[in-house]
PDB file of N, CA and C in Angstrom:
ATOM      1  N   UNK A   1      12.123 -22.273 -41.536  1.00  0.00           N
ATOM      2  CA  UNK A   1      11.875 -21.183 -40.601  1.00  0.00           C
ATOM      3  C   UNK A   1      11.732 -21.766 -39.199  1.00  0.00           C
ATOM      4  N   UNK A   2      12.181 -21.231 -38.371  1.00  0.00           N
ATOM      5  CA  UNK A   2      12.428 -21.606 -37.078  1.00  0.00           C
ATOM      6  C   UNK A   2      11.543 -20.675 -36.131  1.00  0.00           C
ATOM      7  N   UNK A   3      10.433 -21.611 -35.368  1.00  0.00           N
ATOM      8  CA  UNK A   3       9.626 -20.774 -34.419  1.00  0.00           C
ATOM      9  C   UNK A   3      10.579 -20.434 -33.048  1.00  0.00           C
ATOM     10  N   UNK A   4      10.710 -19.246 -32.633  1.00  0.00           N
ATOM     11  CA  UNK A   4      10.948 -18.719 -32.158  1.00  0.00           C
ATOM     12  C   UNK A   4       9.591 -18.277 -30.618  1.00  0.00           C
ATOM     13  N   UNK A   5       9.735 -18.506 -29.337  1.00  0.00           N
ATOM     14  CA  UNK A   5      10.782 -19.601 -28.475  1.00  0.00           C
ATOM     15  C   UNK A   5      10.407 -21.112 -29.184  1.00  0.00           C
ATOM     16  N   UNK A   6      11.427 -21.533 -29.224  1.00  0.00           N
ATOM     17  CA  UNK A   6      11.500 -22.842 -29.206  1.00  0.00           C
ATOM     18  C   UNK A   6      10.536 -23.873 -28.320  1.00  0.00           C
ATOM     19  N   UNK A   7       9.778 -25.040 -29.186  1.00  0.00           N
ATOM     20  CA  UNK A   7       8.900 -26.006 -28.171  1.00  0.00           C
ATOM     21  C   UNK A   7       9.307 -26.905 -26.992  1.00  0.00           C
ATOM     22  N   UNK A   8      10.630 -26.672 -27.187  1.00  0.00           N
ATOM     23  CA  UNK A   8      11.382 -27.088 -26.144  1.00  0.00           C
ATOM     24  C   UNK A   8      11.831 -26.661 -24.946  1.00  0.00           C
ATOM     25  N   UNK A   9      11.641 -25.052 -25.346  1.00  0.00           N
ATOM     26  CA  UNK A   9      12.182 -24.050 -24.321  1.00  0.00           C
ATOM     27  C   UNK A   9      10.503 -24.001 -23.671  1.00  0.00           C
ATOM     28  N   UNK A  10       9.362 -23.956 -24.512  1.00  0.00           N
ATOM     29  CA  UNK A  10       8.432 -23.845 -24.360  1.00  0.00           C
ATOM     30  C   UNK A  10       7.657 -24.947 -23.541  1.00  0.00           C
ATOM     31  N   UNK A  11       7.954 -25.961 -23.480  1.00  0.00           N
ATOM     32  CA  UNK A  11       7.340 -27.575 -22.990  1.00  0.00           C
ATOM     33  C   UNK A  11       8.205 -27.454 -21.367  1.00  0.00           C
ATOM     34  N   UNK A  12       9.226 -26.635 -21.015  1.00  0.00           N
ATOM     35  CA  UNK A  12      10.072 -26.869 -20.022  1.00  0.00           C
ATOM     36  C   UNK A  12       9.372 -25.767 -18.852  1.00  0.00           C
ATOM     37  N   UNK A  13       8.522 -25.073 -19.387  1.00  0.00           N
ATOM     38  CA  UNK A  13       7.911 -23.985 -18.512  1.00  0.00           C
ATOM     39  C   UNK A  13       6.072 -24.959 -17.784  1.00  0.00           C
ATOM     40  N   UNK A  14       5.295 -26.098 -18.632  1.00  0.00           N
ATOM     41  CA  UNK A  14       4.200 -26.256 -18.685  1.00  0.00           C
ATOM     42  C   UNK A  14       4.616 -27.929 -18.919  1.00  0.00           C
ATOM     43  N   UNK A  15       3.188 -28.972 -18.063  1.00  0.00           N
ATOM     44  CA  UNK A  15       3.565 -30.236 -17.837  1.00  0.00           C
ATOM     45  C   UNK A  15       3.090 -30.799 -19.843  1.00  0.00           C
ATOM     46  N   UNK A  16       2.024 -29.781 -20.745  1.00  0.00           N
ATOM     47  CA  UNK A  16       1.794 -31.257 -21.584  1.00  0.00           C
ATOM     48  C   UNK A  16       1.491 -29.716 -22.494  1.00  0.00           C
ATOM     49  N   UNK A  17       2.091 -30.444 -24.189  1.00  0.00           N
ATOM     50  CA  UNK A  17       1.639 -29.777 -25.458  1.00  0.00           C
ATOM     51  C   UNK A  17      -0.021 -28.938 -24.973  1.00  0.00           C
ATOM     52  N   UNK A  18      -0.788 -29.626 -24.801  1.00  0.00           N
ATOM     53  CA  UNK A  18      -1.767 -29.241 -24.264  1.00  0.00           C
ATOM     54  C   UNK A  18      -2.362 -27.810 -23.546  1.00  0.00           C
ATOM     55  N   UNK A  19      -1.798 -28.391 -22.648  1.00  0.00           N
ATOM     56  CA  UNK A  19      -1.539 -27.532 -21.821  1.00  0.00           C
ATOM     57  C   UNK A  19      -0.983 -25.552 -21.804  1.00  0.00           C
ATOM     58  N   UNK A  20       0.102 -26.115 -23.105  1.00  0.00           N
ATOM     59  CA  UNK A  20       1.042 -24.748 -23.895  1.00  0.00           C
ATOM     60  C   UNK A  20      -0.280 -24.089 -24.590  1.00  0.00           C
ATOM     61  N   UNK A  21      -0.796 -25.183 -24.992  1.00  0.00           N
ATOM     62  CA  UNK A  21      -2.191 -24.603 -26.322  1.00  0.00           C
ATOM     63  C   UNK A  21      -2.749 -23.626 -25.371  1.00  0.00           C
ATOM     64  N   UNK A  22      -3.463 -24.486 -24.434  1.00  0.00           N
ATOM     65  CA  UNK A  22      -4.440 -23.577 -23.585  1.00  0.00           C
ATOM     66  C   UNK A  22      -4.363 -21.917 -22.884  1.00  0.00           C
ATOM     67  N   UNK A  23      -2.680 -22.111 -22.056  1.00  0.00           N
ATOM     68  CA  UNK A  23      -2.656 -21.295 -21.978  1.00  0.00           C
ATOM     69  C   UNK A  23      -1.870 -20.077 -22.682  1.00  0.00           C
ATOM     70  N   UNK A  24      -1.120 -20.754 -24.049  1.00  0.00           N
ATOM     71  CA  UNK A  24      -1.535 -19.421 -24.848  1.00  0.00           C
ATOM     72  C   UNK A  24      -2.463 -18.703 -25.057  1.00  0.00           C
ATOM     73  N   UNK A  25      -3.366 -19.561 -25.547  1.00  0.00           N
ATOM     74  CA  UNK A  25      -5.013 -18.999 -25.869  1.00  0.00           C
ATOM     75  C   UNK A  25      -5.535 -18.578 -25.151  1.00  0.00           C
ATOM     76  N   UNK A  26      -5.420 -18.589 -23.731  1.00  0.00           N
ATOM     77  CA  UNK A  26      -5.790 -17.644 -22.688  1.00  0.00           C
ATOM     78  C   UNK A  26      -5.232 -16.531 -22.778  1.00  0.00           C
ATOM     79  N   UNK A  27      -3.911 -16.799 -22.635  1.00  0.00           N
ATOM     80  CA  UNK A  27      -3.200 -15.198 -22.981  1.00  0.00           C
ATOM     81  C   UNK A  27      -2.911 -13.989 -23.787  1.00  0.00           C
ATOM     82  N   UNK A  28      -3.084 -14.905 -24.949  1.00  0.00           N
ATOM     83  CA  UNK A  28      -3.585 -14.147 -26.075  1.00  0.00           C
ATOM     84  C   UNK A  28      -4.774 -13.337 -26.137  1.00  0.00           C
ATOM     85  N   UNK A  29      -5.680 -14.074 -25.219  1.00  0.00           N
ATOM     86  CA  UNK A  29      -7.102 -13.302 -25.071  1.00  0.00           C
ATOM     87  C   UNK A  29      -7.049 -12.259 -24.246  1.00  0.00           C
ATOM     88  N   UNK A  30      -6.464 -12.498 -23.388  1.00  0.00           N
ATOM     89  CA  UNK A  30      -6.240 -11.409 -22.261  1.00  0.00           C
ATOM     90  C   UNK A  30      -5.043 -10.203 -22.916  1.00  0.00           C
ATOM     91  N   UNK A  31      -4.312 -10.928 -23.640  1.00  0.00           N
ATOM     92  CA  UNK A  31      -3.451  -9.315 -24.161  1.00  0.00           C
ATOM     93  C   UNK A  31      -4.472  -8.765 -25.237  1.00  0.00           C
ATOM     94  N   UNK A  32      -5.340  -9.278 -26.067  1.00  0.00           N
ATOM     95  CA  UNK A  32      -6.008  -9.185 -26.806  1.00  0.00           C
ATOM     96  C   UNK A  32      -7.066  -7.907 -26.385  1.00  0.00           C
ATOM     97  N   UNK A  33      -7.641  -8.485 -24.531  1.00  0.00           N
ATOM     98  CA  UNK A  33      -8.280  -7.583 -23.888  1.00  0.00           C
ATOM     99  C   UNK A  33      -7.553  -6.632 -22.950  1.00  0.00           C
ATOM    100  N   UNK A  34      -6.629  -6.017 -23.580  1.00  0.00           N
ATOM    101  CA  UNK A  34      -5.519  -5.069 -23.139  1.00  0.00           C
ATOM    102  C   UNK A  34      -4.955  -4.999 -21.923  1.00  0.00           C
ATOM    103  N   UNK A  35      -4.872  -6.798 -21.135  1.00  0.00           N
ATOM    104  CA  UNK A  35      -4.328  -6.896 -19.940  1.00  0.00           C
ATOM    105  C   UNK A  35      -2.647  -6.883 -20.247  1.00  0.00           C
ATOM    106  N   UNK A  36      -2.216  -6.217 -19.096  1.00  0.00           N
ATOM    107  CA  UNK A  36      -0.998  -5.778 -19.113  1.00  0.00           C
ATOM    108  C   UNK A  36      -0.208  -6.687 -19.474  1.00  0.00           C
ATOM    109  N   UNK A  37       1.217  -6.339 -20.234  1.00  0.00           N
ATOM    110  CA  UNK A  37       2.158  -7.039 -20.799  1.00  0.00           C
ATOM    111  C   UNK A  37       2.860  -7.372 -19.574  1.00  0.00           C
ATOM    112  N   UNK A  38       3.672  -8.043 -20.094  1.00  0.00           N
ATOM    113  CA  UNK A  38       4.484  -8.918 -18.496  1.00  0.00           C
ATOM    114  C   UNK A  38       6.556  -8.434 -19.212  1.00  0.00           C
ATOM    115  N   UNK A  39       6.459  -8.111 -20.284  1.00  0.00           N
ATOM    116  CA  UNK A  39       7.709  -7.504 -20.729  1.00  0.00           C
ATOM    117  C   UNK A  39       7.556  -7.297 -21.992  1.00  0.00           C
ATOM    118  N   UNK A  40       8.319  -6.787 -23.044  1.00  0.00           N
ATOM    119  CA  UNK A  40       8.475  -5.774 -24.132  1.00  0.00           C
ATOM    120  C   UNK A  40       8.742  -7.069 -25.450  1.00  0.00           C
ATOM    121  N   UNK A  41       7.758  -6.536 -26.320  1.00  0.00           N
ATOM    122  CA  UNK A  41       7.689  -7.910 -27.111  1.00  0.00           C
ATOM    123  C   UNK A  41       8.731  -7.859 -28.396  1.00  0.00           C
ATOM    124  N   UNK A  42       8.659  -9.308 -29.181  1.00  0.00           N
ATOM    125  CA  UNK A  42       9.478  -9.177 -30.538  1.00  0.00           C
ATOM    126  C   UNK A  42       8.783  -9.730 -31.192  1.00  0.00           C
ATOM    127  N   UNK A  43       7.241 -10.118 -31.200  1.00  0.00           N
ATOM    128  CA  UNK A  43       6.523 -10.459 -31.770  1.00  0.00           C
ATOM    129  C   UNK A  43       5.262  -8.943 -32.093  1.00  0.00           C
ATOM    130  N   UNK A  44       4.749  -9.310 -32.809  1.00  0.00           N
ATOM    131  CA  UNK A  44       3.687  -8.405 -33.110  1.00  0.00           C
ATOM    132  C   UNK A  44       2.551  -8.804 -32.834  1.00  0.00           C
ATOM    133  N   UNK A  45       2.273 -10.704 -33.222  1.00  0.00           N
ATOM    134  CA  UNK A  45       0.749 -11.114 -32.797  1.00  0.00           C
ATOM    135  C   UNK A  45       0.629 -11.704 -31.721  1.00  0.00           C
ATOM    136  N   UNK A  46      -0.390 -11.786 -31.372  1.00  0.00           N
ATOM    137  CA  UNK A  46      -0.714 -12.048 -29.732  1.00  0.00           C
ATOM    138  C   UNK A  46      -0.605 -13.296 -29.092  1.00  0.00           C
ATOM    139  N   UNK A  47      -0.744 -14.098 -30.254  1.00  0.00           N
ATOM    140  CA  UNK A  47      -0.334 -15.700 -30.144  1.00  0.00           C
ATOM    141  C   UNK A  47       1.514 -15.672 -29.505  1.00  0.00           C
ATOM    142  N   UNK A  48       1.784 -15.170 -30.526  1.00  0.00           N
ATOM    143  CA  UNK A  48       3.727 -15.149 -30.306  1.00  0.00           C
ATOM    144  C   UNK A  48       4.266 -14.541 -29.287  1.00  0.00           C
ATOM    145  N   UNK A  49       3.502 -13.450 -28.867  1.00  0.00           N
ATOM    146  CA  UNK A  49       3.432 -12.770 -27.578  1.00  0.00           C
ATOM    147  C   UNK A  49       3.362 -13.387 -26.223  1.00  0.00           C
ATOM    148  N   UNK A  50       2.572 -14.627 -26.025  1.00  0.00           N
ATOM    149  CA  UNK A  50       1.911 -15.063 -25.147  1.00  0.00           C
ATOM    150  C   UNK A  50       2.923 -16.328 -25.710  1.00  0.00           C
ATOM    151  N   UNK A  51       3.213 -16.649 -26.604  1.00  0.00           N
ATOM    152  CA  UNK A  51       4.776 -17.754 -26.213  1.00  0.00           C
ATOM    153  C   UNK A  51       5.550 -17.227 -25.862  1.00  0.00           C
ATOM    154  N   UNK A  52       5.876 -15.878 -26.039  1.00  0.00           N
ATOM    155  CA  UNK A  52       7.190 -15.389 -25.476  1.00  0.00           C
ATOM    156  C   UNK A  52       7.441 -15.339 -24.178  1.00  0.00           C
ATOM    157  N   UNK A  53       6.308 -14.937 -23.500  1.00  0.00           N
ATOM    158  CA  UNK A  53       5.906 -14.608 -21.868  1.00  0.00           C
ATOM    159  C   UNK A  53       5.643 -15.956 -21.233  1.00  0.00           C
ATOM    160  N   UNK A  54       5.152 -17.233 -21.847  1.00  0.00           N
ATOM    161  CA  UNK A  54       5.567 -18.397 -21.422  1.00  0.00           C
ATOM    162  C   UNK A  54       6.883 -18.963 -21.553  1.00  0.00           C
ATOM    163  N   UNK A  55       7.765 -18.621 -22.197  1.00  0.00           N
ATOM    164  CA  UNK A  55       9.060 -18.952 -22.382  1.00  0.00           C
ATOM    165  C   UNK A  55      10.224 -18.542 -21.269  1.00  0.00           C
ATOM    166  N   UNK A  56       9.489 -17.173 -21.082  1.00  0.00           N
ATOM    167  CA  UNK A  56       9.971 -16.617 -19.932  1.00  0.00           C
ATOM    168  C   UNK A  56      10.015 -16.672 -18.746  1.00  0.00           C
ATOM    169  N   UNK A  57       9.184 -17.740 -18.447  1.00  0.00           N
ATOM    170  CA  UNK A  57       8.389 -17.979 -17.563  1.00  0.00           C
ATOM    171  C   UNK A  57       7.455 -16.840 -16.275  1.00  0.00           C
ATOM    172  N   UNK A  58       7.103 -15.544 -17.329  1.00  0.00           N
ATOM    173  CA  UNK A  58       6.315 -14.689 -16.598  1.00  0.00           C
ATOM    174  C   UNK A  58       4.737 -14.851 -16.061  1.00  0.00           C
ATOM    175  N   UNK A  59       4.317 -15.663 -16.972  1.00  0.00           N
ATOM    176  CA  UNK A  59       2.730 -16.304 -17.790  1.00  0.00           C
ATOM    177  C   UNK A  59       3.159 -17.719 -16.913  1.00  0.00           C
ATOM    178  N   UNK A  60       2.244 -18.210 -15.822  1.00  0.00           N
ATOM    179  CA  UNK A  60       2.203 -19.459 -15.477  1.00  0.00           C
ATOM    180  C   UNK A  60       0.881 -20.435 -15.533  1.00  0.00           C
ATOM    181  N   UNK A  61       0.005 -20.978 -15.497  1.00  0.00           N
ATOM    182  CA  UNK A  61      -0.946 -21.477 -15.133  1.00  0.00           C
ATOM    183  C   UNK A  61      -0.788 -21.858 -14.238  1.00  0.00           C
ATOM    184  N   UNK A  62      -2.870 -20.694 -13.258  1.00  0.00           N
ATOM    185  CA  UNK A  62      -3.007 -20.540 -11.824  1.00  0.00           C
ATOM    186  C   UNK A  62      -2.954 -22.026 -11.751  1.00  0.00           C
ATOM    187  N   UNK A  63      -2.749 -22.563 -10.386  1.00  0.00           N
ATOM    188  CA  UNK A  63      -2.767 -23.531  -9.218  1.00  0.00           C
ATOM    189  C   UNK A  63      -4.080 -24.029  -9.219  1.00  0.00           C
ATOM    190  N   UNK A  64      -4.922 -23.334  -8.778  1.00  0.00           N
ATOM    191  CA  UNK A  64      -6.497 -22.788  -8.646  1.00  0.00           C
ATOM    192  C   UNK A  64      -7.119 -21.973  -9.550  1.00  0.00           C
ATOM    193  N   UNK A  65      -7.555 -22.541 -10.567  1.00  0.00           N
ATOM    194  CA  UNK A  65      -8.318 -21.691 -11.576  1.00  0.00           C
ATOM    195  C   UNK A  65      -9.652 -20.981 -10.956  1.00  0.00           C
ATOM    196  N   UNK A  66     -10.379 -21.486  -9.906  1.00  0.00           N
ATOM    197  CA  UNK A  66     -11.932 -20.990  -9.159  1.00  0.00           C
ATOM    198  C   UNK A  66     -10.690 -19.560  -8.332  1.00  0.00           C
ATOM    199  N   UNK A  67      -9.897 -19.884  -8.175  1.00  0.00           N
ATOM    200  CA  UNK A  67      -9.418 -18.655  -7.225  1.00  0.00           C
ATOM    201  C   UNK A  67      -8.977 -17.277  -8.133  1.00  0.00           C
ATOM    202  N   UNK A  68      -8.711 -18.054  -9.241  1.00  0.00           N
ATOM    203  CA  UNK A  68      -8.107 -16.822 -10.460  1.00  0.00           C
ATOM    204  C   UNK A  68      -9.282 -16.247 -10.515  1.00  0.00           C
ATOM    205  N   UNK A  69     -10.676 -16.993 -11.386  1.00  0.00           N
ATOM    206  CA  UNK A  69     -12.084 -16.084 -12.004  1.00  0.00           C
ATOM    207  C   UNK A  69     -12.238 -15.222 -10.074  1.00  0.00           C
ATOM    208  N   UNK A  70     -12.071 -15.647  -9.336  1.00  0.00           N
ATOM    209  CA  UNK A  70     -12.509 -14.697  -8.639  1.00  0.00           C
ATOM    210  C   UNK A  70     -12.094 -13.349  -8.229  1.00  0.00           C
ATOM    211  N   UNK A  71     -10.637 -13.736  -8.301  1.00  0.00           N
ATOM    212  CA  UNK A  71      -9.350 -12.394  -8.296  1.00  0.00           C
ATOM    213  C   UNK A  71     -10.007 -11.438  -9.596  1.00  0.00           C
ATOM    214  N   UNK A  72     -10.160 -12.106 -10.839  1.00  0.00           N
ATOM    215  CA  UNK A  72     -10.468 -11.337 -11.910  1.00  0.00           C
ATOM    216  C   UNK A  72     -11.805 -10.723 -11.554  1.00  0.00           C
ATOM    217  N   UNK A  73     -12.682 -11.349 -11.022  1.00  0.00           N
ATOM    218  CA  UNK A  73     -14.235 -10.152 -10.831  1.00  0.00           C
ATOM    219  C   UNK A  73     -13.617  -9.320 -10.083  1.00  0.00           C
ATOM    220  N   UNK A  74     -13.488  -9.780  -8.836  1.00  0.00           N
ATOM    221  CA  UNK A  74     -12.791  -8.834  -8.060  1.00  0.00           C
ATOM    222  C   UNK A  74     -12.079  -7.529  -8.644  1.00  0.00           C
ATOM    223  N   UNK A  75     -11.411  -7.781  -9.448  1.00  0.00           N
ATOM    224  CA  UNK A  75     -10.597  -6.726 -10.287  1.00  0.00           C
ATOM    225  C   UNK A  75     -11.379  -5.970 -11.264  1.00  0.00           C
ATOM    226  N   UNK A  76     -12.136  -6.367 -11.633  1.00  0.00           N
ATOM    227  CA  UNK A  76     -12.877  -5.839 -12.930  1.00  0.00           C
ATOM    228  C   UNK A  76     -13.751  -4.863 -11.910  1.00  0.00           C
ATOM    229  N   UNK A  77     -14.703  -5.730 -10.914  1.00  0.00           N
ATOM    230  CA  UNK A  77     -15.375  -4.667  -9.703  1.00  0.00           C
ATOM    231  C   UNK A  77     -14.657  -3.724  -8.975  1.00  0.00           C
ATOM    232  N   UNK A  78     -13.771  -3.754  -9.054  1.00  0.00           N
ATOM    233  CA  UNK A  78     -13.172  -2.433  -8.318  1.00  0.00           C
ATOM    234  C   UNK A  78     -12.499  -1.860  -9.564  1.00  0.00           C
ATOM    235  N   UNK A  79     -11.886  -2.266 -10.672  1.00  0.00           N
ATOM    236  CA  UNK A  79     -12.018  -1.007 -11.852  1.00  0.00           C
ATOM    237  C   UNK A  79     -13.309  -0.496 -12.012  1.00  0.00           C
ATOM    238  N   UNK A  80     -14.649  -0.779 -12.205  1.00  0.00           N
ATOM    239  CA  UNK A  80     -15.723  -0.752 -12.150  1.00  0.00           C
ATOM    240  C   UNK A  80     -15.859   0.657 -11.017  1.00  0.00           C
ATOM    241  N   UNK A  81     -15.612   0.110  -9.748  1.00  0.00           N
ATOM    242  CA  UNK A  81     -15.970   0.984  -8.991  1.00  0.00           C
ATOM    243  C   UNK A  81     -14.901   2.265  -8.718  1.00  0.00           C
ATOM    244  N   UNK A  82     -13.386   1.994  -9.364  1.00  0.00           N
ATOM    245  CA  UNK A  82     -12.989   2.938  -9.774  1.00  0.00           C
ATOM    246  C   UNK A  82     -13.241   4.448 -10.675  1.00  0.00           C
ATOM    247  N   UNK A  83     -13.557   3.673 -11.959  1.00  0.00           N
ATOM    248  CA  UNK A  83     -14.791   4.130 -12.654  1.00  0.00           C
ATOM    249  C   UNK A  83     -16.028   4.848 -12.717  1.00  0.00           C
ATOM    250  N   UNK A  84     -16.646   4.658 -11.657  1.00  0.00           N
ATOM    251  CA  UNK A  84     -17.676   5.505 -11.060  1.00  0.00           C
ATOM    252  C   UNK A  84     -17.280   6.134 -10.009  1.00  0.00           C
ATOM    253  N   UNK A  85     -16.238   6.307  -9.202  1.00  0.00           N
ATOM    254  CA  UNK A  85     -15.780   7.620  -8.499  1.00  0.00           C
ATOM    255  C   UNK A  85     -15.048   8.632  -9.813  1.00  0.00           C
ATOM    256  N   UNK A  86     -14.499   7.809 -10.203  1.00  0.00           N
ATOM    257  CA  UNK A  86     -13.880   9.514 -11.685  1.00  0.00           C
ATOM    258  C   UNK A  86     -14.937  10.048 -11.959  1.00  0.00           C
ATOM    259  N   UNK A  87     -16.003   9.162 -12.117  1.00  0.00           N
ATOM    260  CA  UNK A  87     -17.203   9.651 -12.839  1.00  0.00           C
ATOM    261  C   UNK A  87     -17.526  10.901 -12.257  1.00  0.00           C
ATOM    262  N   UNK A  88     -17.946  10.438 -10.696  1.00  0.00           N
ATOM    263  CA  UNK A  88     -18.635  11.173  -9.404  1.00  0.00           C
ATOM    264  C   UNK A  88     -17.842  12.768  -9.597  1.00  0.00           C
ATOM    265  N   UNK A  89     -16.560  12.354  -9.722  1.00  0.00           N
ATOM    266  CA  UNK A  89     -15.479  12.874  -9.482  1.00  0.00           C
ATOM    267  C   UNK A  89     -15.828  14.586 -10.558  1.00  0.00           C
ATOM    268  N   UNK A  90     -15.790  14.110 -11.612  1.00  0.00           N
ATOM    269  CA  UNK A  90     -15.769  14.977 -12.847  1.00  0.00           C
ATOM    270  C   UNK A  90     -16.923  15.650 -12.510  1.00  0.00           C
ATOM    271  N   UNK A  91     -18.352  14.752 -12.572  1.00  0.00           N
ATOM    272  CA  UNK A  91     -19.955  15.713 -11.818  1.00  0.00           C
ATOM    273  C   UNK A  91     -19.556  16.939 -10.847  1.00  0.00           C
ATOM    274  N   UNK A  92     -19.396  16.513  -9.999  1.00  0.00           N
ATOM    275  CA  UNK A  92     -18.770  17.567  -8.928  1.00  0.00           C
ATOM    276  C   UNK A  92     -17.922  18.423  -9.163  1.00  0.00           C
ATOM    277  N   UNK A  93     -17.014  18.385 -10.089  1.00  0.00           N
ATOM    278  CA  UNK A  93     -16.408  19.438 -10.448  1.00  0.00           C
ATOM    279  C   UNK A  93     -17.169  20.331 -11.514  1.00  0.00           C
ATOM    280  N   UNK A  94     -17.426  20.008 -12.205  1.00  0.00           N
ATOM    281  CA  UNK A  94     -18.876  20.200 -13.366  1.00  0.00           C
ATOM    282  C   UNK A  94     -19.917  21.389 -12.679  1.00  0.00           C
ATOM    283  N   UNK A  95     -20.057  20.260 -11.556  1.00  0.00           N
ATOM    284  CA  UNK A  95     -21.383  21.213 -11.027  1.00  0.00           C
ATOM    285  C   UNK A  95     -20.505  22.396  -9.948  1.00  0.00           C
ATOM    286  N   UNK A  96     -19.561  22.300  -9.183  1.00  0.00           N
ATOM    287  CA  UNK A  96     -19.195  23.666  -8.901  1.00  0.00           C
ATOM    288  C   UNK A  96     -18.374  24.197  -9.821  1.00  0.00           C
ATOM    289  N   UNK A  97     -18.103  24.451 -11.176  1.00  0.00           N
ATOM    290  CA  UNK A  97     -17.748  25.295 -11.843  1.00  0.00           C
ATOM    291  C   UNK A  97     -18.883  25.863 -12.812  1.00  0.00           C
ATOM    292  N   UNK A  98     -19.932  25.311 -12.490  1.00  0.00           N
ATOM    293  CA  UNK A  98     -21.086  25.864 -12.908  1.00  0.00           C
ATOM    294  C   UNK A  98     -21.713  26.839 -12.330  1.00  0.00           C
ATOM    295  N   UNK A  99     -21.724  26.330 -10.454  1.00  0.00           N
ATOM    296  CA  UNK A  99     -21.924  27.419  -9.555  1.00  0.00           C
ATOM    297  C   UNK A  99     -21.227  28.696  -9.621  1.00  0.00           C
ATOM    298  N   UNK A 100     -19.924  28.686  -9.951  1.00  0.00           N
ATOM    299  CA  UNK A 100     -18.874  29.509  -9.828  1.00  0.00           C
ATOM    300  C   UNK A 100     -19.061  30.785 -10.817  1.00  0.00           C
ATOM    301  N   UNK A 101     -19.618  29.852 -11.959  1.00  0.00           N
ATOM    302  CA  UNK A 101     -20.153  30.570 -13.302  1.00  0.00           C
ATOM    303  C   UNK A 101     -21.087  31.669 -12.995  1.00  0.00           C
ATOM    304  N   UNK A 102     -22.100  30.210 -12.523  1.00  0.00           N
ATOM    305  CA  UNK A 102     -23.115  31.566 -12.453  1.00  0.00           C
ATOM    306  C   UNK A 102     -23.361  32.601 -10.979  1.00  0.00           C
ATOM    307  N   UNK A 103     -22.646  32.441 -10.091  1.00  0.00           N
ATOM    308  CA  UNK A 103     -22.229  33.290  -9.326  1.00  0.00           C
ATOM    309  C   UNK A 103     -21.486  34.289  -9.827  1.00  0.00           C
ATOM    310  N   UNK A 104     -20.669  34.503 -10.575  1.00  0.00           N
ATOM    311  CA  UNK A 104     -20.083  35.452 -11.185  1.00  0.00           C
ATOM    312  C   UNK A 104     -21.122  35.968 -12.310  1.00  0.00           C
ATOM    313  N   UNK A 105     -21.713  35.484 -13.256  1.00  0.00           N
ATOM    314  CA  UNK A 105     -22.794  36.575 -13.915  1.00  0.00           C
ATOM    315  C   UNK A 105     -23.855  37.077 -12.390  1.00  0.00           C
ATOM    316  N   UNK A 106     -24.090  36.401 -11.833  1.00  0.00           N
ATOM    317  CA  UNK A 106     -24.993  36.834 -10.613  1.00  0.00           C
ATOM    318  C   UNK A 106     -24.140  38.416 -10.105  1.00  0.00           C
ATOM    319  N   UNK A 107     -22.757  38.462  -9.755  1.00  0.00           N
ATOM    320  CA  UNK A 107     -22.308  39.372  -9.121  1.00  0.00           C
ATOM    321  C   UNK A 107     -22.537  40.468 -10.231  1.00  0.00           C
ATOM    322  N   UNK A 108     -21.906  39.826 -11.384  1.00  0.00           N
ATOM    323  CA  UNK A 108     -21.902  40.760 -12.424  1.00  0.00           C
ATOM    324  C   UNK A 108     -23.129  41.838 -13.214  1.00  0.00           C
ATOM    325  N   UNK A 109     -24.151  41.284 -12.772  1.00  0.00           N
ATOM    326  CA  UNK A 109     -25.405  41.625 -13.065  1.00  0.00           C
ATOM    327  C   UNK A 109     -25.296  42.145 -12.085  1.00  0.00           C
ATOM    328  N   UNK A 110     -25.485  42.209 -10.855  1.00  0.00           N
ATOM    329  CA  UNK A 110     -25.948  43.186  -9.547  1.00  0.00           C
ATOM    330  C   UNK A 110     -24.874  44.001  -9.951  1.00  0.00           C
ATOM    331  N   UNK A 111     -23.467  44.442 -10.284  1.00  0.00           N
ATOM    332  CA  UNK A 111     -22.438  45.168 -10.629  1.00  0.00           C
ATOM    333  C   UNK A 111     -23.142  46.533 -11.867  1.00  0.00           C
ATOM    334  N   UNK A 112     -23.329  45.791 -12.913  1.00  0.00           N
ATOM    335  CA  UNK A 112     -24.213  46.510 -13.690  1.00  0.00           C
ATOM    336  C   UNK A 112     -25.569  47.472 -12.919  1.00  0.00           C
ATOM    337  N   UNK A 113     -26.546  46.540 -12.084  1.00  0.00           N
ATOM    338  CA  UNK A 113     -27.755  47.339 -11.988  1.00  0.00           C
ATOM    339  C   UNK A 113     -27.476  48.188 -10.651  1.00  0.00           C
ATOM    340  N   UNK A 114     -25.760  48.145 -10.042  1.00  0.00           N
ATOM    341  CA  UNK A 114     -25.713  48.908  -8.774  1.00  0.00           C
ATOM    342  C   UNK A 114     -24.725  50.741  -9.679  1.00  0.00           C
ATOM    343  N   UNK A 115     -24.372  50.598 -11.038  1.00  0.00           N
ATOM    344  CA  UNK A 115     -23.568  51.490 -11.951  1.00  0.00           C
ATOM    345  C   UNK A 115     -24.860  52.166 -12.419  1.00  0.00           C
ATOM    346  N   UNK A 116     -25.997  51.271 -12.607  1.00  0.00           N
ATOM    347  CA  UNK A 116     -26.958  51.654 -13.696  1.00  0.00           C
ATOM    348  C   UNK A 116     -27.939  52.796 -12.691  1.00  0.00           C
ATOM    349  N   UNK A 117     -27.870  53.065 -11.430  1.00  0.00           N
ATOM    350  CA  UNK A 117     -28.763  53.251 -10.075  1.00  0.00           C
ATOM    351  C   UNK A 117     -27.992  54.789 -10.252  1.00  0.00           C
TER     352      UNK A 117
END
């Protein structure tokens, strides 16, 4: 059985065996944690996935790894703070369709006790 990309095709993208390990296993983790695909797979597990996208050379290892973890908070904090405006977002609508609500039994009741007069 023949692994599919090839360690050769695979060693030509990254300087050492090593190296391939690592950042599969990074990538795997990260598709694992439903970070976006980089193209349309022929693998199913996440390991084979994350050779494929190194083969491709889509998947590189950063330059600066201190500059990556920071891009990534960065990212996670503003999904984060994405996150809590939908939130905000939905409240506010919540609460004036609540107003709306009960402004309308409000009218509706004075409607009744101005028929009932």
């Amino acid at each position: 059985m023949m692994l599919e990309p090839s360690i050769d095709k695979l060693l030509d993208q990254v300087d050492s065996k090593y190296s391939l390990v690592v950042l599969e296993a990074k990538r795997a983790h990260e598709l694992r944690d439903k970070e976006r695909p980089t193209k349309e797979f022929k693998s199913v597990k996440r390991t084979l996935q994350a050779l494929e996208e190194i083969a491709d050379g889509t998947v590189k290892i950063h330059p600066a790894p201190e500059l990556k973890r920071e891009t990534l908070v960065e990212k996670r904090e503003l999904e984060r703070l994405q996150a809590k405006m939908k939130e905000q977002l939905i409240k506010e609508q919540i609460a004036k369709e609540e107003a709306e609500e009960e402004a309308k039994q409000k009218n509706s009741r004075a409607a009744k006790a101005a028929a009932a007069e």
